[in-house]
Protein backbone atom coordinates (compact mmCIF):
# COMPACT_ATOMS: atom_id res chain seq x y z
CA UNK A 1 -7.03 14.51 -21.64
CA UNK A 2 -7.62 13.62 -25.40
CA UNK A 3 -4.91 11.35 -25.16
CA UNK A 4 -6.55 9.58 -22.32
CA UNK A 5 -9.89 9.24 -23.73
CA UNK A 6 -8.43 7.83 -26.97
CA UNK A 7 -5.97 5.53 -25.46
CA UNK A 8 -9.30 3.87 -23.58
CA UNK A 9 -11.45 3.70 -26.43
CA UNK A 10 -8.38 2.09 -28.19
CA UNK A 11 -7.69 -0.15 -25.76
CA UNK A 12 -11.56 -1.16 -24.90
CA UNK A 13 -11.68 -2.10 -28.82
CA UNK A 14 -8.45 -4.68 -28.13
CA UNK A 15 -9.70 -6.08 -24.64
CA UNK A 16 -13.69 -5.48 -24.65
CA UNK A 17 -13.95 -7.65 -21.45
CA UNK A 18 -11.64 -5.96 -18.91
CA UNK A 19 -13.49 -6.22 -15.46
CA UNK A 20 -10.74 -4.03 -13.52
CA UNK A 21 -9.62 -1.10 -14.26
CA UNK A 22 -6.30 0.95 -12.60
CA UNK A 23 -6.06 4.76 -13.23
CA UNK A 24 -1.84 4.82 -12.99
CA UNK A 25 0.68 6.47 -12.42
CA UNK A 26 1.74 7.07 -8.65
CA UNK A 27 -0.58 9.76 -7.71
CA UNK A 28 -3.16 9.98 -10.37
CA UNK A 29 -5.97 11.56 -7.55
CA UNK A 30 -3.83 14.33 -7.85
CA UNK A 31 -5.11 15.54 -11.28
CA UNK A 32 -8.53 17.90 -10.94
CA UNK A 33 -11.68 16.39 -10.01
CA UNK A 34 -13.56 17.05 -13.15
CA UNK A 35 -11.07 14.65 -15.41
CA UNK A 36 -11.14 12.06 -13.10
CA UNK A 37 -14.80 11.88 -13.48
CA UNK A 38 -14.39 12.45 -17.40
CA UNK A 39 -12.06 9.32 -17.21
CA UNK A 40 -14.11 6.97 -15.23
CA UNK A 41 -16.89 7.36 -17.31
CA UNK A 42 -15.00 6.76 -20.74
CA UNK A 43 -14.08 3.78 -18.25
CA UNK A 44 -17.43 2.40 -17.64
CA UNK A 45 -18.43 3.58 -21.14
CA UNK A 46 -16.00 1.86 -23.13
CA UNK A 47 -15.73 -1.74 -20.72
CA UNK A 48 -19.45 -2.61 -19.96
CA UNK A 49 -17.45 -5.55 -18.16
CA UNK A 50 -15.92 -3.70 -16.05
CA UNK A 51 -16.68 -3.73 -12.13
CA UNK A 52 -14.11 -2.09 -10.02
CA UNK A 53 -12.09 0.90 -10.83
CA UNK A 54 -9.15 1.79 -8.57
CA UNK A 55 -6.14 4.19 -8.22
CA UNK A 56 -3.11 5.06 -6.50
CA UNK A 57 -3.24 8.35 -4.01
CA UNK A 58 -1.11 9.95 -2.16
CA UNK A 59 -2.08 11.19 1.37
CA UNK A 60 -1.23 14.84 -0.33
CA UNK A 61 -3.83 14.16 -2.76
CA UNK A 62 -6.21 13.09 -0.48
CA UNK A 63 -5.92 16.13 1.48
CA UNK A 64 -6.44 18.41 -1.29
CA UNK A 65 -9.44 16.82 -1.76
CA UNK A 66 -12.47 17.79 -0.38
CA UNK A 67 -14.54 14.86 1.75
CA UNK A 68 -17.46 15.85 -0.99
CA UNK A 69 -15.23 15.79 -4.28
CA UNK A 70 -14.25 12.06 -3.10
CA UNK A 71 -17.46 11.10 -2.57
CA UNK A 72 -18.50 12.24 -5.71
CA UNK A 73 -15.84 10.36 -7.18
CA UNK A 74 -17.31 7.25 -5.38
CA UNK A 75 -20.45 7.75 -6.73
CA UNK A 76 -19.42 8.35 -10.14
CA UNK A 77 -17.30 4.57 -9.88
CA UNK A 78 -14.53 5.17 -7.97
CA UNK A 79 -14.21 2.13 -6.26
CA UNK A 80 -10.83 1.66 -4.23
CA UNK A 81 -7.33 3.94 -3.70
CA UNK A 82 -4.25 2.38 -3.13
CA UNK A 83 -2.35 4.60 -0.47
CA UNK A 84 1.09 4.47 1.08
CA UNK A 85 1.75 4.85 4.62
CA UNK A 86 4.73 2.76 4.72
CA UNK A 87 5.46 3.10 8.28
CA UNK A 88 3.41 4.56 11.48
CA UNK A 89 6.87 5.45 12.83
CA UNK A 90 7.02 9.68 12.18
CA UNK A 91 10.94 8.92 12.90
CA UNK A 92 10.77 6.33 9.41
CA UNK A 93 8.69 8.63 7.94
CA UNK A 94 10.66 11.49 8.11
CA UNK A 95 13.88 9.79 7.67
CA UNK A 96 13.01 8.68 4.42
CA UNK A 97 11.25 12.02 3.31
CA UNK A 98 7.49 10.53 2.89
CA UNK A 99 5.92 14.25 2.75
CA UNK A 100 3.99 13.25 5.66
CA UNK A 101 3.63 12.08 8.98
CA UNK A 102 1.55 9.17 10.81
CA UNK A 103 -1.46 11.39 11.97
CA UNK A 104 -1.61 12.81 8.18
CA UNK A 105 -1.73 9.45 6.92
CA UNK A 106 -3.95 8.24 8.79
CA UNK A 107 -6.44 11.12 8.58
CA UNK A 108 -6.03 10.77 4.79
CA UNK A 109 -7.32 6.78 5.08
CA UNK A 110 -10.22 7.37 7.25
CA UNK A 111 -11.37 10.63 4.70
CA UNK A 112 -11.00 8.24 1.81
CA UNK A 113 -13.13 5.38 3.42
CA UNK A 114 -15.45 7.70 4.87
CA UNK A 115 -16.63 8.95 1.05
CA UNK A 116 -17.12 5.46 0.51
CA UNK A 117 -13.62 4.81 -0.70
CA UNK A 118 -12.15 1.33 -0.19
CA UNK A 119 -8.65 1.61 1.30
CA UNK A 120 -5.63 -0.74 -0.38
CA UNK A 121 -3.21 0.17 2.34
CA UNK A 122 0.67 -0.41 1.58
CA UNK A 123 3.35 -0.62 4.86
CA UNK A 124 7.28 -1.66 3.70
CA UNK A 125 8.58 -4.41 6.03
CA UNK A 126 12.65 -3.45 7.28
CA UNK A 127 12.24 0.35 6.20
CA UNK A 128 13.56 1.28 9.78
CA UNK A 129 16.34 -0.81 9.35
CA UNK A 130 18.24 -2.29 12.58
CA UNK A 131 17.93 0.29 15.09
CA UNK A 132 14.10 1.54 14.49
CA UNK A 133 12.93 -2.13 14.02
CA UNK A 134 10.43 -2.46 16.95
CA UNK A 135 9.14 1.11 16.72
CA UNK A 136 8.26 0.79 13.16
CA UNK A 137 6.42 -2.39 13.37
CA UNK A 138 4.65 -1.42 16.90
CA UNK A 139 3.85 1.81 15.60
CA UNK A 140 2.76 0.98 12.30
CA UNK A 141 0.60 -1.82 13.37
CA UNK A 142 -1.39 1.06 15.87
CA UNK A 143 -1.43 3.04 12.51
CA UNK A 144 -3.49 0.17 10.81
CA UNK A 145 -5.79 -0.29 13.81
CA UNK A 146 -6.64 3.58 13.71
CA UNK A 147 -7.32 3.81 9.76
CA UNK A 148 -8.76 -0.10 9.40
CA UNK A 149 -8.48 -0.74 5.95
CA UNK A 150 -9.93 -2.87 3.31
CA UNK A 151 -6.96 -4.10 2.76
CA UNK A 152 -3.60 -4.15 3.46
CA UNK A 153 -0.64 -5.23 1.82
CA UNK A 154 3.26 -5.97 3.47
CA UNK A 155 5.55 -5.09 0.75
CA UNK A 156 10.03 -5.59 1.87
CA UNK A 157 12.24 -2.79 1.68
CA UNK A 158 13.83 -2.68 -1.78
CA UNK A 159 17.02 -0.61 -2.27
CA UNK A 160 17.42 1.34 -5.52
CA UNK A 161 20.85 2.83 -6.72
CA UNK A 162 20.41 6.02 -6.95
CA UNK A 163 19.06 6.89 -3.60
CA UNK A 164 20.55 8.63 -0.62
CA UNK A 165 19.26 5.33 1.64
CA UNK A 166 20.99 3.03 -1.46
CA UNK A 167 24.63 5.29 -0.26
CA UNK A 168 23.32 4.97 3.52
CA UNK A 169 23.25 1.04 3.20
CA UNK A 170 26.77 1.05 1.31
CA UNK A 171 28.45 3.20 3.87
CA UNK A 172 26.73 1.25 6.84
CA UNK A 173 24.59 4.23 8.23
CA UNK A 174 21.53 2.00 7.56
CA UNK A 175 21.85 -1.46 8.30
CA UNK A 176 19.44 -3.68 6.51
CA UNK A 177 17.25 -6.47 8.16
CA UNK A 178 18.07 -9.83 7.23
CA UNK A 179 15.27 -12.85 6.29
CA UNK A 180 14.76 -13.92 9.68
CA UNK A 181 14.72 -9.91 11.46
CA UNK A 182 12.63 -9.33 8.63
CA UNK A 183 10.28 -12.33 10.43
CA UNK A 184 10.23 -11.24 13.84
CA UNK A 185 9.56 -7.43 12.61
CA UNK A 186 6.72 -9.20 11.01
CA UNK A 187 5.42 -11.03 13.63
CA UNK A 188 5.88 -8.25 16.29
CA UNK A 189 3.35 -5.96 13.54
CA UNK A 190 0.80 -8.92 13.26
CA UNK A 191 0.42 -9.43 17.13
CA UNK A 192 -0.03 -5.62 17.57
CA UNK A 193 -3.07 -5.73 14.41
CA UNK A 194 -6.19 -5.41 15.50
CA UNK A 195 -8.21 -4.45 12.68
CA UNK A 196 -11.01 -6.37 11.79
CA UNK A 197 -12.37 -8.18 7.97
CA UNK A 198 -9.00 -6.20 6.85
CA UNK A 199 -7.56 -8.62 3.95
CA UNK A 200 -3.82 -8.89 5.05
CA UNK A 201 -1.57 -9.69 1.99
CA UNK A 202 2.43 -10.26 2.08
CA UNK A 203 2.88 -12.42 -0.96
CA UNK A 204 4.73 -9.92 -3.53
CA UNK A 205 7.97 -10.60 -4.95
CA UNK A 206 9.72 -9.14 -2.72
CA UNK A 207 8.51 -10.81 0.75
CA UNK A 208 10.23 -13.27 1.86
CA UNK A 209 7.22 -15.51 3.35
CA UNK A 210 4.55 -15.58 1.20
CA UNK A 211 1.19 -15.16 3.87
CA UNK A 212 -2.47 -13.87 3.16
CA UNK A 213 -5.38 -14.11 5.38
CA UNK A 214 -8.15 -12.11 7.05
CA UNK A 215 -7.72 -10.08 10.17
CA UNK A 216 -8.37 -10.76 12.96
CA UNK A 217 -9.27 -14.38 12.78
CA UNK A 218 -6.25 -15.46 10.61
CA UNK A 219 -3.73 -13.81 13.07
CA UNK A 220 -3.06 -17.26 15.03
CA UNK A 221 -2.65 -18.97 11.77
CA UNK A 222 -0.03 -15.98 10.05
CA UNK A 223 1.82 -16.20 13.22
CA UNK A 224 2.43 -19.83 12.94
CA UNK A 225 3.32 -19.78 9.26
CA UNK A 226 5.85 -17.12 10.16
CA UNK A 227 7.46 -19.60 13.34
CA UNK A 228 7.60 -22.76 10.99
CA UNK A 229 9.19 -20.82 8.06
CA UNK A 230 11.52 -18.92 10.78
CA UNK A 231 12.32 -22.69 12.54
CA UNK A 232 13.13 -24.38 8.94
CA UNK A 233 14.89 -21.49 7.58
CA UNK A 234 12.68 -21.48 4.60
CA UNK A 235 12.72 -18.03 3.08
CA UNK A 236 12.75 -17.19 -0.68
CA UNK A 237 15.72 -15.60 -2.24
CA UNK A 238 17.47 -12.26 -1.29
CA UNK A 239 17.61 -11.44 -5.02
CA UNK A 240 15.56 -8.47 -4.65
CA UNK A 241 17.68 -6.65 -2.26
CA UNK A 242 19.18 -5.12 -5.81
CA UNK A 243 22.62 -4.28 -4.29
């Protein structure tokens, strides 16, 4: 915890006018209640600037959590968690060993925004591969609706060596979706979204179609984008697949 404290005050001194602040690594909630608060205000003590503190979660961590520590943590500056469902699919979920399943998930996003959490929801486009497709986007995009985030961002299956889906992919067990599957997954989980003011982002490296709007009333607009890049066959690069 010393470490912590000093490596804020030290960094505050270098970049007095950070305005956003991250509490890193993957599951930092995890860590007791009473440092978290100790940390968030050495935050707001050391960057007067600073007006949104956020950090990643696990639905574990929520869990453990009671509804009143993480409303404390709200009120002490807590601003937004970043949390993983990934897929609504229990059949993706289990086959690539989240540590959870939909209903858990989505319990654990509903907790967090009913402390007064904001909820940075993450879902990984092609993560059921070929034959799980259309459940995982259908079932995903019901998971959304139920948990109706703050925001909610479409990341694309990456495949690191290493991994037991990296040898599943080599030996053909799990076929991979290519650019334009990748769209019509897409498009089947945007017509099934019906979660209102949600900010919908799928503009990180690894998308293929860059897209942000609001839901609902940019769904007609995503949807064409998606059509026009799937008609001209404009997708960026399949660098990232990393195989």
């Amino acid at each position: 915890m010393e470490e912590i404290i000093e490596e804020i005050k030290s960094v505050a001194r270098t970049y007095p006018d950070i305005d956003r602040i991250f509490i890193a690594d993957g599951d930092a909630l995890i860590i007791k209640t009473s440092h978290l608060i100790r940390i968030i205000e050495e935050i707001k003590n050391s960057f007067k600037k600073c007006k949104r503190i956020g950090i990643y979660a696990s639905p574990k961590s929520v869990h453990l959590k009671s509804l009143e520590e993480l409303t404390t943590l709200r009120e002490n500056g807590l601003d937004i968690a970043y949390l993983g469902l990934e897929s609504g699919s229990d059949k993706v979920l289990d086959k690539v060993n989240k540590g959870d399943t939909r209903e858990g998930i989505i319990k654990a996003g509903r907790k967090l925004k009913e402390a007064g959490i904001k909820v940075s929801l993450t879902v990984i486009s092609g993560l059921g591969g070929a034959d799980l497709y259309r459940e995982h986007a259908i079932e995903t995009a019901k998971a959304v609706n139920e948990i109706n985030p703050e925001f909610l961002g479409l990341l694309t299956l990456m495949i690191e060596p290493g991994t037991r889906l990296y040898d599943e992919v080599r030996n053909g067990s799990f076929k991979l979706l290519s650019p334009n599957e990748i769209a019509v997954e897409t498009l089947m989980i945007l017509e099934n979204l019906d979660s209102p003011g949600t900010v919908f982002r799928s503009n990180h490296a690894s998308n293929y179609i860059p897209l942000k709007g609001t839901l609902n009333q940019d769904i007609t607009s995503l949807l064409k984008q998606i059509r026009r890049a799937m008609e001209d066959g404009s997708y960026k690069d399949e660098l990232y697949r990393r195989l």
